[in-house]
C-alpha atoms as a PDB file:
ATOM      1  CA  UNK A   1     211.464 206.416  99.656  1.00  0.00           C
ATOM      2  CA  UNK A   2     208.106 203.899 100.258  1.00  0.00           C
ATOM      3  CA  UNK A   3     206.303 206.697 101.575  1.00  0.00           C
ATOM      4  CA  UNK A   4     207.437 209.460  98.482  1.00  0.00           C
ATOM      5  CA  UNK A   5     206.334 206.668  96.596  1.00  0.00           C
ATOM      6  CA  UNK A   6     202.847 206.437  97.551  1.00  0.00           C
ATOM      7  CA  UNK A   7     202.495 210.143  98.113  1.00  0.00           C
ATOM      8  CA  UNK A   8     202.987 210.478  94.353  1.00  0.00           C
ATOM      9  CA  UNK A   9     200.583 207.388  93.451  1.00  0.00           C
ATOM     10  CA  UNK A  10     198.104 209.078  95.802  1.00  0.00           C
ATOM     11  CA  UNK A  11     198.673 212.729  93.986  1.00  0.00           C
ATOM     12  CA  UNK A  12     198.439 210.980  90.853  1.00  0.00           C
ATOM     13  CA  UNK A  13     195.256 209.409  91.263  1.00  0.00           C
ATOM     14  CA  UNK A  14     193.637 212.191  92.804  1.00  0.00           C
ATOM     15  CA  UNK A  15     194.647 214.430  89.670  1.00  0.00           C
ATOM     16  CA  UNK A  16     193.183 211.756  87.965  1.00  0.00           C
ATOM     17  CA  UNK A  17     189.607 212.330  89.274  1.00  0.00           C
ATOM     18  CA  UNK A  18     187.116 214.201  86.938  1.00  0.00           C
ATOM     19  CA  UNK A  19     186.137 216.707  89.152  1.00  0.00           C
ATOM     20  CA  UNK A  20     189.845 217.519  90.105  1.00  0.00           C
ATOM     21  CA  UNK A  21     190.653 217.345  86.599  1.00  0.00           C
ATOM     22  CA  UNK A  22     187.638 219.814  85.543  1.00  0.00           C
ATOM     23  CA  UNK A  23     189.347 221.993  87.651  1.00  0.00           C
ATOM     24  CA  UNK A  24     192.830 222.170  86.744  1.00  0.00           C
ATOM     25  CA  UNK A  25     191.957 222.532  83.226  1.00  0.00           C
ATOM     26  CA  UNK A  26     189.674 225.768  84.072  1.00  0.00           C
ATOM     27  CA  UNK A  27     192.424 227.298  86.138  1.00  0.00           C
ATOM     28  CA  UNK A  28     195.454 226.424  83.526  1.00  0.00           C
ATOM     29  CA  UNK A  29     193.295 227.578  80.652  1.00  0.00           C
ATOM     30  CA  UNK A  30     192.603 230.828  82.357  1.00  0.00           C
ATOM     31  CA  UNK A  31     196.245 231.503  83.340  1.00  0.00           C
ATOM     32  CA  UNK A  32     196.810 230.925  79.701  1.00  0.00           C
ATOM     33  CA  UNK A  33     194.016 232.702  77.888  1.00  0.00           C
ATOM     34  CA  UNK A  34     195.258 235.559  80.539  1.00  0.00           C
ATOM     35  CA  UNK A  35     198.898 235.671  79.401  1.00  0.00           C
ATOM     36  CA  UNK A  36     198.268 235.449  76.396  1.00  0.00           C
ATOM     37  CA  UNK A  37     195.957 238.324  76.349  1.00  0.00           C
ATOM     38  CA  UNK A  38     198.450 240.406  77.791  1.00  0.00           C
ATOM     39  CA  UNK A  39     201.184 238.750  75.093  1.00  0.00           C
ATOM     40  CA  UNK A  40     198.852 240.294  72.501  1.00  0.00           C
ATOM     41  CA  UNK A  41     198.754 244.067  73.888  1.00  0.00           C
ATOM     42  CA  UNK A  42     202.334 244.210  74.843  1.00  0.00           C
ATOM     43  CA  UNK A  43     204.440 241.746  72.081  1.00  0.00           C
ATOM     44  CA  UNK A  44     205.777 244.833  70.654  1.00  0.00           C
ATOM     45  CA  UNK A  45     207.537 246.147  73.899  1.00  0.00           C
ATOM     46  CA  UNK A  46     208.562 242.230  74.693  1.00  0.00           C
ATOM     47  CA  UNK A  47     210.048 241.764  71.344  1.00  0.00           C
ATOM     48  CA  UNK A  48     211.791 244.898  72.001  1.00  0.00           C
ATOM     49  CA  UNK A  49     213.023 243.781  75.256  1.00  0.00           C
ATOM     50  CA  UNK A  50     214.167 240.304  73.810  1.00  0.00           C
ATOM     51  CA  UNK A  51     215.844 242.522  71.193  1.00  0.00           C
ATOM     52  CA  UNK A  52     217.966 244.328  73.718  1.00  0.00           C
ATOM     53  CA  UNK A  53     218.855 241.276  75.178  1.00  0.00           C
ATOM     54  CA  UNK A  54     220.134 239.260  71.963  1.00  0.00           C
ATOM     55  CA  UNK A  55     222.152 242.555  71.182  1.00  0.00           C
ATOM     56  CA  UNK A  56     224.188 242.124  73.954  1.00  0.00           C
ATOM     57  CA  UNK A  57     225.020 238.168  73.098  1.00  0.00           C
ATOM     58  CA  UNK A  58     227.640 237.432  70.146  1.00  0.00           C
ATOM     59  CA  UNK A  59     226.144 236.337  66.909  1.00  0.00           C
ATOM     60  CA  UNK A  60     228.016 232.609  67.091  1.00  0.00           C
ATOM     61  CA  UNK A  61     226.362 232.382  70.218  1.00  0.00           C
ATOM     62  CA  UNK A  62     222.965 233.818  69.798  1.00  0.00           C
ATOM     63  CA  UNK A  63     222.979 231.519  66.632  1.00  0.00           C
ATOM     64  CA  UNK A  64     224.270 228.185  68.522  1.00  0.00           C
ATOM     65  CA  UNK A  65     221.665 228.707  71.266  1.00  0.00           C
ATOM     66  CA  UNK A  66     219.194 230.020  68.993  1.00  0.00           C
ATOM     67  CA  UNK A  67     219.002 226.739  67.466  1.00  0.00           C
ATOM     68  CA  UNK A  68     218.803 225.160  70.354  1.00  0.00           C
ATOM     69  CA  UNK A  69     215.705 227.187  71.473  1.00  0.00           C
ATOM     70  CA  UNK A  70     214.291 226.851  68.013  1.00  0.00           C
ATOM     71  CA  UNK A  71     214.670 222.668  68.625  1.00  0.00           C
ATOM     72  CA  UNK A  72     212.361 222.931  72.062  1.00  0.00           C
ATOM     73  CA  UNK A  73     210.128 225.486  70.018  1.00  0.00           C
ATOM     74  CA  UNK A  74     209.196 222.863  67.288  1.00  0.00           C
ATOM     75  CA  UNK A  75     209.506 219.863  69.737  1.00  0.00           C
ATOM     76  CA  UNK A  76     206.584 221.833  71.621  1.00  0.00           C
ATOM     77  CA  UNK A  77     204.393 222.330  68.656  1.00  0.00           C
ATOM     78  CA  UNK A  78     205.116 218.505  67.426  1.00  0.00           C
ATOM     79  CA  UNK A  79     203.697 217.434  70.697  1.00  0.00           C
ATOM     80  CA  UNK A  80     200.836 219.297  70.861  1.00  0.00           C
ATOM     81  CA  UNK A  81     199.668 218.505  66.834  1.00  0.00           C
ATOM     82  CA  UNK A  82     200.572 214.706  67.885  1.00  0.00           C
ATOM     83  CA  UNK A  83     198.141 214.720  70.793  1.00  0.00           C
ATOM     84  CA  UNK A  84     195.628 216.833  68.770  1.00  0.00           C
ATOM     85  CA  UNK A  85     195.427 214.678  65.954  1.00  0.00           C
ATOM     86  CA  UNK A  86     195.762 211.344  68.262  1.00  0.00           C
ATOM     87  CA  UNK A  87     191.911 212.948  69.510  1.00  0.00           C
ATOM     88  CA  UNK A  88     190.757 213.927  66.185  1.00  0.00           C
ATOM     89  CA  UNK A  89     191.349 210.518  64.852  1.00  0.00           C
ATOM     90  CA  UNK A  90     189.972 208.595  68.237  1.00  0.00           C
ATOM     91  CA  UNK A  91     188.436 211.202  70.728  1.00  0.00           C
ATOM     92  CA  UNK A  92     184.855 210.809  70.010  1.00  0.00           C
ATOM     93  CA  UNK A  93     185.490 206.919  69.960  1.00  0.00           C
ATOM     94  CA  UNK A  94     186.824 207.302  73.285  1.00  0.00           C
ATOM     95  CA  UNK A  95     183.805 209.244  74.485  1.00  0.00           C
ATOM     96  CA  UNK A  96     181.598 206.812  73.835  1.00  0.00           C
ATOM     97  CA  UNK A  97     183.280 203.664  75.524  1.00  0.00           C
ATOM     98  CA  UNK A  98     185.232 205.369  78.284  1.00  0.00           C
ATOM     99  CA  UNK A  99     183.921 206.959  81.684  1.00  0.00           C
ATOM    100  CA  UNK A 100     185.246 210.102  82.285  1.00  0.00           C
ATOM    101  CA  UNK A 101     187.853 209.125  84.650  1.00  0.00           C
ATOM    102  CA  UNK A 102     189.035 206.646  82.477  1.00  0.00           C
ATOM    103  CA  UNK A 103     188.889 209.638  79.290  1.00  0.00           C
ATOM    104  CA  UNK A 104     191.060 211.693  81.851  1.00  0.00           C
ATOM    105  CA  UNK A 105     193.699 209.186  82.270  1.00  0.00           C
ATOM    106  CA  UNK A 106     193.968 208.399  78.723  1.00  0.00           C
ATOM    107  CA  UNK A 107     193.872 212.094  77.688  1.00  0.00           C
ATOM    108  CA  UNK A 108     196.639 212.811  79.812  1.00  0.00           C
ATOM    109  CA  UNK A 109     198.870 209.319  79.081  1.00  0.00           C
ATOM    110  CA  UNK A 110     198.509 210.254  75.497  1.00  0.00           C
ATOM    111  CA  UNK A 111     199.903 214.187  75.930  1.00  0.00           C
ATOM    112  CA  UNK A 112     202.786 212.242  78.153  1.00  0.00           C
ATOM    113  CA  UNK A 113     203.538 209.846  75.699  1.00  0.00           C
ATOM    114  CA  UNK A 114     203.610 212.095  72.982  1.00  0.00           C
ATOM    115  CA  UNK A 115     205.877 214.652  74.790  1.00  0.00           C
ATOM    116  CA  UNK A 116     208.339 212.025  75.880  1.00  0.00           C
ATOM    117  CA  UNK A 117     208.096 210.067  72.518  1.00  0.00           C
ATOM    118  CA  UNK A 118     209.151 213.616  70.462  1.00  0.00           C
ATOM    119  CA  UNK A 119     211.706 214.178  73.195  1.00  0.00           C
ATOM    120  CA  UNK A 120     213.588 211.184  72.811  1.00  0.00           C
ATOM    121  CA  UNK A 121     213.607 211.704  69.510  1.00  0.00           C
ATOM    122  CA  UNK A 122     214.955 215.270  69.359  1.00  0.00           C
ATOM    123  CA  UNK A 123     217.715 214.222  72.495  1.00  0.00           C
ATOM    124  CA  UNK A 124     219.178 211.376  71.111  1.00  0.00           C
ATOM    125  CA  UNK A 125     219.788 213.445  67.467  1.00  0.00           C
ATOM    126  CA  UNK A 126     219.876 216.496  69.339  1.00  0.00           C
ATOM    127  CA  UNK A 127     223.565 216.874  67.440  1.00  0.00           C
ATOM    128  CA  UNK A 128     221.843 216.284  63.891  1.00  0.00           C
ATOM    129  CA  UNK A 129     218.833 218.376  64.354  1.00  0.00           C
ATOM    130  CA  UNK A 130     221.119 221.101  66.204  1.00  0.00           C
ATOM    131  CA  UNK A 131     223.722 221.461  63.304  1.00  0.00           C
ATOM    132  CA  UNK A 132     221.112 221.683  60.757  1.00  0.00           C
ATOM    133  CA  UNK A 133     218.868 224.313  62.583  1.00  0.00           C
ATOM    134  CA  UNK A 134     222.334 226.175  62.707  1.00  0.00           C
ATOM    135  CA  UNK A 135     222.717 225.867  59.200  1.00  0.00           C
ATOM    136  CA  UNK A 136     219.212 227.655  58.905  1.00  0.00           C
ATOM    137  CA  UNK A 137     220.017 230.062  60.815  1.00  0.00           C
ATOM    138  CA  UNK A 138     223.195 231.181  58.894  1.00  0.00           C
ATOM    139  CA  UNK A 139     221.067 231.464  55.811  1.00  0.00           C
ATOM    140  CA  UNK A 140     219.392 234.344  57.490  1.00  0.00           C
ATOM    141  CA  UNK A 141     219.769 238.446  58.239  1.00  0.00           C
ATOM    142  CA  UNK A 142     221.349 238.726  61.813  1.00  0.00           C
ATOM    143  CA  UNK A 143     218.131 241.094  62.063  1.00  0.00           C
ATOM    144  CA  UNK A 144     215.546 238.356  60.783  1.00  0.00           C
ATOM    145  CA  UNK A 145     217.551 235.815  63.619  1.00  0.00           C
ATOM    146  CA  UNK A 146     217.755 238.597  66.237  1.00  0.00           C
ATOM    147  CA  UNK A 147     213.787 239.032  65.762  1.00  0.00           C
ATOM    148  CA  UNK A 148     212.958 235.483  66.169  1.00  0.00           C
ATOM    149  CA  UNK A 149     215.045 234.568  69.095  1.00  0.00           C
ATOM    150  CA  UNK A 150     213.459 237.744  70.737  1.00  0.00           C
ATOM    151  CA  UNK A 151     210.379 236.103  69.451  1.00  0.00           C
ATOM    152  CA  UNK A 152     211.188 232.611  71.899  1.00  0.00           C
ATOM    153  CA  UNK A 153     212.531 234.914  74.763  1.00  0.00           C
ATOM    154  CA  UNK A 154     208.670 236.360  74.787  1.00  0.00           C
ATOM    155  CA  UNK A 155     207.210 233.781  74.889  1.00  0.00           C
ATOM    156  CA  UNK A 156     209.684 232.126  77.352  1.00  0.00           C
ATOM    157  CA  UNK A 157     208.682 235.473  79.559  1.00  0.00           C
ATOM    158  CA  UNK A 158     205.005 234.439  79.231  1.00  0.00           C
ATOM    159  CA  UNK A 159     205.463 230.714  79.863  1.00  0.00           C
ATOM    160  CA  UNK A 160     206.861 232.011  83.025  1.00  0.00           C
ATOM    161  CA  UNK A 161     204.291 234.223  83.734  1.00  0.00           C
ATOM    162  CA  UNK A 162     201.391 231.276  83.599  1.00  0.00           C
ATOM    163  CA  UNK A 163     202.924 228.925  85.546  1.00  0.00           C
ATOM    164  CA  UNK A 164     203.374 231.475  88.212  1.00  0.00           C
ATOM    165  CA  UNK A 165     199.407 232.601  87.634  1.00  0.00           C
ATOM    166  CA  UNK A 166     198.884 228.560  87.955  1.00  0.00           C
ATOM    167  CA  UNK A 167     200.614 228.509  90.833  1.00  0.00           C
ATOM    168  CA  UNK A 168     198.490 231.213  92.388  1.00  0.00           C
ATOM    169  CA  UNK A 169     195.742 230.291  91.480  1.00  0.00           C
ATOM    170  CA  UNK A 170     196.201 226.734  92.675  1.00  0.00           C
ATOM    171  CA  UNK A 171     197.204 228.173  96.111  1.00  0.00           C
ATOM    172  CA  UNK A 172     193.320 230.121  96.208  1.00  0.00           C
ATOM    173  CA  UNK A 173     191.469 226.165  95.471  1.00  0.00           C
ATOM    174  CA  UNK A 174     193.641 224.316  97.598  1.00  0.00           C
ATOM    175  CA  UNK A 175     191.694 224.251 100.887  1.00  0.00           C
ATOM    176  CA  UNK A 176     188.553 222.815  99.137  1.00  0.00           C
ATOM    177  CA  UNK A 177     190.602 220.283  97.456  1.00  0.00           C
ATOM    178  CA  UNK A 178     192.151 219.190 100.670  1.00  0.00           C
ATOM    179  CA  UNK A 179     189.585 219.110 103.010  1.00  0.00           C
ATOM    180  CA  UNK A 180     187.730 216.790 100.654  1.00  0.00           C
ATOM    181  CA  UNK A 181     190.635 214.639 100.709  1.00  0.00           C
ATOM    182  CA  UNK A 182     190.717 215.052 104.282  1.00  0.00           C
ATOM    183  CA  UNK A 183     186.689 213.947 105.396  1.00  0.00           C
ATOM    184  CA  UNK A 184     188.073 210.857 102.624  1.00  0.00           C
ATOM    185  CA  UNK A 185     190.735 209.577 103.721  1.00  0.00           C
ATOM    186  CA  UNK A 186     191.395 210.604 107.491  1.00  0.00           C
ATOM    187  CA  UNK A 187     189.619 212.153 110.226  1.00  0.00           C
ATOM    188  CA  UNK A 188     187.730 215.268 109.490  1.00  0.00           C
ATOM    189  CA  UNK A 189     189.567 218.697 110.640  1.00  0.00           C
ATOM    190  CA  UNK A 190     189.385 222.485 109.807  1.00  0.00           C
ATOM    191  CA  UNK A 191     191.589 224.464 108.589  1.00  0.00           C
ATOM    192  CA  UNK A 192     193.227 227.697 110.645  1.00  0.00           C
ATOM    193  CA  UNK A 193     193.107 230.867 108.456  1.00  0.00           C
ATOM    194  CA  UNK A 194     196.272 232.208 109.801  1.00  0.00           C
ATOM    195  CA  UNK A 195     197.834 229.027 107.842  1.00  0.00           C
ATOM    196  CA  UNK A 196     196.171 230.204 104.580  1.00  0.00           C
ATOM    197  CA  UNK A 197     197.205 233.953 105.512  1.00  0.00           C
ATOM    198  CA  UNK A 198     201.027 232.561 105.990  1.00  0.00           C
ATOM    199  CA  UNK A 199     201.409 230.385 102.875  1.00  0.00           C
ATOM    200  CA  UNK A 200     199.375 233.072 100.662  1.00  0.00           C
ATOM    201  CA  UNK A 201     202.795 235.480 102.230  1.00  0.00           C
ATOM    202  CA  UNK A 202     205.102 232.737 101.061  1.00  0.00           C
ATOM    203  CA  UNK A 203     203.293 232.775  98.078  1.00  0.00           C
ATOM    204  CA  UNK A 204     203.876 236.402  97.108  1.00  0.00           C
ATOM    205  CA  UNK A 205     207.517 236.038  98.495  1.00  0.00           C
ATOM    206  CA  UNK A 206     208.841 233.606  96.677  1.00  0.00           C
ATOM    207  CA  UNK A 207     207.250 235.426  93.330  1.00  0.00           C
ATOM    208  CA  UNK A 208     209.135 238.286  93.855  1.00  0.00           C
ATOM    209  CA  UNK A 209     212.240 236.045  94.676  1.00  0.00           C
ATOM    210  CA  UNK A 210     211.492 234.100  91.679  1.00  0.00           C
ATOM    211  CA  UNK A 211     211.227 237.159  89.228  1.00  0.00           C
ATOM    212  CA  UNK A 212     214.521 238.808  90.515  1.00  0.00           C
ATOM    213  CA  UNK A 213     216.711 235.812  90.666  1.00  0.00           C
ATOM    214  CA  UNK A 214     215.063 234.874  86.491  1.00  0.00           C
ATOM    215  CA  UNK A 215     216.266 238.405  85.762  1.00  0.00           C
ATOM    216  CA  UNK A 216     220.099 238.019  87.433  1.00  0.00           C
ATOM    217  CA  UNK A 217     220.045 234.403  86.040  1.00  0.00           C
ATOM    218  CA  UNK A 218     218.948 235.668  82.001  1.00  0.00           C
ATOM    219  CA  UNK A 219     222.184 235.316  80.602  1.00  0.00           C
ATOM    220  CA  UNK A 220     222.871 231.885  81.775  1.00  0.00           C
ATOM    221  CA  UNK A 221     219.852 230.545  79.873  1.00  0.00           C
ATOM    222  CA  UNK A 222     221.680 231.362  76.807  1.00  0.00           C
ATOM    223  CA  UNK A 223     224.609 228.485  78.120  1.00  0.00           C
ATOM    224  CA  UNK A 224     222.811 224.885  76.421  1.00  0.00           C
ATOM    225  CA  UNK A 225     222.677 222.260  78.954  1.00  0.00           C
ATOM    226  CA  UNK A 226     222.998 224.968  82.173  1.00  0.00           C
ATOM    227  CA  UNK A 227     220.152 226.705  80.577  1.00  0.00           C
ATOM    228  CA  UNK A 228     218.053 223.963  81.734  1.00  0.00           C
ATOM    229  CA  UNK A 229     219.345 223.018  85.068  1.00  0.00           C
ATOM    230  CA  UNK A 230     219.262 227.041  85.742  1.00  0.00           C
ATOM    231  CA  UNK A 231     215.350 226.889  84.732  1.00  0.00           C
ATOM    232  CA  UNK A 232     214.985 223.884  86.982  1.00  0.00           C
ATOM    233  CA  UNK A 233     216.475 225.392  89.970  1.00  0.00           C
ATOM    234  CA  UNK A 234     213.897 228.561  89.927  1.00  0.00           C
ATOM    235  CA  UNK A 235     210.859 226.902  88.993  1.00  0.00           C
ATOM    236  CA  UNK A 236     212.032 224.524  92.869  1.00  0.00           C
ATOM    237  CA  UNK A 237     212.775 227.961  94.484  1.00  0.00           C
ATOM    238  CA  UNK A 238     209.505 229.044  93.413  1.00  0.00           C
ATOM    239  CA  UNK A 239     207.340 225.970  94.033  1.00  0.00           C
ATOM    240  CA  UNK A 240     209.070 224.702  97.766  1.00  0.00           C
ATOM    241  CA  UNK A 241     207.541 227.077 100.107  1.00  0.00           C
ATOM    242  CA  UNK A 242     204.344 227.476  98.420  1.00  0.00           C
ATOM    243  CA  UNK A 243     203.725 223.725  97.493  1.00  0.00           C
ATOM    244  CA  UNK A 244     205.014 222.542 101.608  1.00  0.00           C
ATOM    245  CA  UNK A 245     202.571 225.384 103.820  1.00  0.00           C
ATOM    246  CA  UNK A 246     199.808 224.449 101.004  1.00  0.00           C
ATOM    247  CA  UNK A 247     199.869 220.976 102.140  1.00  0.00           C
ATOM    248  CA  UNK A 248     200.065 221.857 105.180  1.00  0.00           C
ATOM    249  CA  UNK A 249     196.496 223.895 106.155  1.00  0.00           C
ATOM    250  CA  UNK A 250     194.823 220.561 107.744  1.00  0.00           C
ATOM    251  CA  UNK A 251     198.045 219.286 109.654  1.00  0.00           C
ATOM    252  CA  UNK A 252     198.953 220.013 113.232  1.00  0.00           C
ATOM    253  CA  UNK A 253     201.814 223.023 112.729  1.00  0.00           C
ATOM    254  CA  UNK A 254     204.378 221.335 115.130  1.00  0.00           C
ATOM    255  CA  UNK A 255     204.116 217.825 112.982  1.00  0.00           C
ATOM    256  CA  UNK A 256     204.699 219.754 109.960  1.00  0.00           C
ATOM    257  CA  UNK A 257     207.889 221.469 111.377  1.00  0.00           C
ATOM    258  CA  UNK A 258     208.719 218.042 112.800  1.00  0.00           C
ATOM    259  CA  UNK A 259     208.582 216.616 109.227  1.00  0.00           C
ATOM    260  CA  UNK A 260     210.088 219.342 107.053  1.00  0.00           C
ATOM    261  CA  UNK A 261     213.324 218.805 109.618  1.00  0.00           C
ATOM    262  CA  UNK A 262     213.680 215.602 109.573  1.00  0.00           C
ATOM    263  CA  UNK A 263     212.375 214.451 105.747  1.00  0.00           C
ATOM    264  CA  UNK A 264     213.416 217.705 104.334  1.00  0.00           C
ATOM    265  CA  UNK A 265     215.160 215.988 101.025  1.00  0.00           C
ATOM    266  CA  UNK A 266     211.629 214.115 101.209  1.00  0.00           C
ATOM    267  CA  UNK A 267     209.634 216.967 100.166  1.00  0.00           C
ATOM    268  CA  UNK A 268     212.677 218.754  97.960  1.00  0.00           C
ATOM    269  CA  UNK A 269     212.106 215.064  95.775  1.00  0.00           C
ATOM    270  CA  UNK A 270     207.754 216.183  95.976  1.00  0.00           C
ATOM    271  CA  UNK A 271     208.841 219.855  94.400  1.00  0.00           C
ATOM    272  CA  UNK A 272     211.270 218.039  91.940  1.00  0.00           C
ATOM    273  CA  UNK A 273     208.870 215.839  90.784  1.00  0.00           C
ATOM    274  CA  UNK A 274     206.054 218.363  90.348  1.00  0.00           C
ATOM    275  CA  UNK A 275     208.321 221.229  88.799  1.00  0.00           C
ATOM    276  CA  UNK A 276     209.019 218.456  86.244  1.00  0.00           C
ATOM    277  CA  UNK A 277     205.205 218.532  84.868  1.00  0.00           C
ATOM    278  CA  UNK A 278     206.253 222.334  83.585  1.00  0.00           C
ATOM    279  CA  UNK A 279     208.638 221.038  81.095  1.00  0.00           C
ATOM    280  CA  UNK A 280     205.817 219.401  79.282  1.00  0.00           C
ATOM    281  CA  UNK A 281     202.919 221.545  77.789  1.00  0.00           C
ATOM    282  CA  UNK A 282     199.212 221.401  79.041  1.00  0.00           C
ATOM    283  CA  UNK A 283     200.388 219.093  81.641  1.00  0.00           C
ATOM    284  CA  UNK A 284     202.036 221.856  83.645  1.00  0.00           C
ATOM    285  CA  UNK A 285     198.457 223.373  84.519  1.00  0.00           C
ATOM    286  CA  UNK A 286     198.629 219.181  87.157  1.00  0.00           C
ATOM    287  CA  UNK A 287     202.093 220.454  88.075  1.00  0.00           C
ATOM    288  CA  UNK A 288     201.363 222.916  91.678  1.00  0.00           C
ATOM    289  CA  UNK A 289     197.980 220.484  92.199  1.00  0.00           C
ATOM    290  CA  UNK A 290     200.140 217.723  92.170  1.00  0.00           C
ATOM    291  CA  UNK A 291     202.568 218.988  94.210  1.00  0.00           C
ATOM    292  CA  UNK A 292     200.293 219.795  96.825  1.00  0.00           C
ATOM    293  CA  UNK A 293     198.338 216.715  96.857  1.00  0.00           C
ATOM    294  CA  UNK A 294     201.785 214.593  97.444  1.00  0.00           C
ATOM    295  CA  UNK A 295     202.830 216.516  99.906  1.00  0.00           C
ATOM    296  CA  UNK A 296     200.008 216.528 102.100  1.00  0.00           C
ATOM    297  CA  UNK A 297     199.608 213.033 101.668  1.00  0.00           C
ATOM    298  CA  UNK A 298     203.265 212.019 102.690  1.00  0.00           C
ATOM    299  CA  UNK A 299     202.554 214.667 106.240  1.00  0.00           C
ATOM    300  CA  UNK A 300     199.544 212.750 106.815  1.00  0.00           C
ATOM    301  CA  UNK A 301     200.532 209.592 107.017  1.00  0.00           C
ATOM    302  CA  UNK A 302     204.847 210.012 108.774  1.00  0.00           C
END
């Protein structure tokens, strides 16, 4: 556990560094900006699709978990106007007596904090805040209801949809990343392109694997509490394979099969840990880098 330990301290820090961070931002902002592009030209035909889906589902429970959906929805928003008006009240002070690193750290401690602090909140009187979103609910046409929770389901679908982009695209910038970290902090090697050919396969894999097994698993998202340990258990089948042959371009192939046999709950702990950063928004675009980083770090030095 001392080495998982400083594999994410390592990860951490390196995320940390202004020209890592320039980059995450640029690739999470463009997943975004892309998905949300192609929200704009096909909403229509996803809100139709969420329809179809909340048809199927009995109003009590399309109501129950519609509240419960509705709760994450405004939890979301809360921590995103928190951290917004946190750096419209103090950002430019921060600018001018902070280095960049240091503006980095802070900017993402204060999107943590605020996500966490707004979470506590709405878990601990998740009963109150869940009977009284019912109670909203009711008020309302089963078609008004049925529209909104088809509303969530979209963008649920397009959440999705990012974080696999993210995922991607963090795959394409990992062997820069890496070998930098590599000439840093060990001895200077090069890459083999059939390892970048291999993971970029696992990549596409486990994206199709990922899709299919979201679409068998749909109807257990509408089941509060399972819902979330169902959405934890893709996002790990989609990350593992990815996230281990990513960190794995600069070390020796037979080392990495050595370690990935004998530390294998090792690295499931490194994927845990980094699918965890896509519960939180903004601060998923870290969550593949992350993952990577830690990983390579903890094969480097077993």
């Amino acid at each position: 556990m001392k080495h998982v330990s400083k594999a994410m301290v390592f990860a951490f820090q390196e995320m940390l560094r202004w020209h890592v961070m320039k980059f995450v931002l640029a690739g999470g902002m463009a997943a975004t900006l892309l998905w949300l592009g192609i929200g704009a030209m096909m909403w229509d035909s996803l809100i139709a699709f969420g329809s179809k889906i909340v048809e199927m589902v009995p109003f009590s429970m399309v109501r129950s978990n519609g509240a419960w959906m509705l709760a994450t929805f405004l939890w979301f928003q809360i921590t995103l106007l928190s951290f917004a008006l946190f750096f419209a009240f103090f950002g430019n002070l921060l600018l001018r007596k902070v280095s960049k690193e240091r503006y980095s750290f802070i900017s993402v401690a204060a999107l943590t904090f605020s996500a966490f602090f707004w979470g506590a909140i709405f878990f601990f009187k998740a009963d109150y805040i869940h009977v009284r979103l019912e109670r909203v609910l009711s008020w309302f046409p089963y078609e008004t209801v049925e529209k909104g929770i088809a509303a969530l389901i979209a963008v649920y679908i397009l959440y999705n949809a990012a974080i696999v982009t993210m995922l991607v695209i963090s795959h394409l910038f990992t062997p820069a990343l890496l070998e930098e970290i590599e000439i840093r902090e060990f001895r200077e090697d090069t890459v083999e392109i059939d390892k970048l050919v291999r993971t970029f396969r696992y990549t596409l894999k486990d994206t199709f694997l990922f899709l299919a097994a979201s679409v068998l698993a749909f109807p257990l998202l509408f089941v509060p509490v399972l819902n979330v340990a169902v959405q934890l258990a893709l996002w790990m089948w989609l990350y593992k394979d990815t996230l281990t042959h990513s960190a794995s371009l600069f070390v020796a192939r037979n080392e990495v099969d050595e370690v990935l046999r004998s530390h294998r709950w090792a690295m499931w702990f490194l994927t845990f840990a980094a699918v965890m950063f896509n519960f939180v928004p903004v601060v998923n675009f870290f969550g593949p880098l992350f993952g990577i980083v830690a990983m390579f770090y903890y094969l480097r030095t077993r």
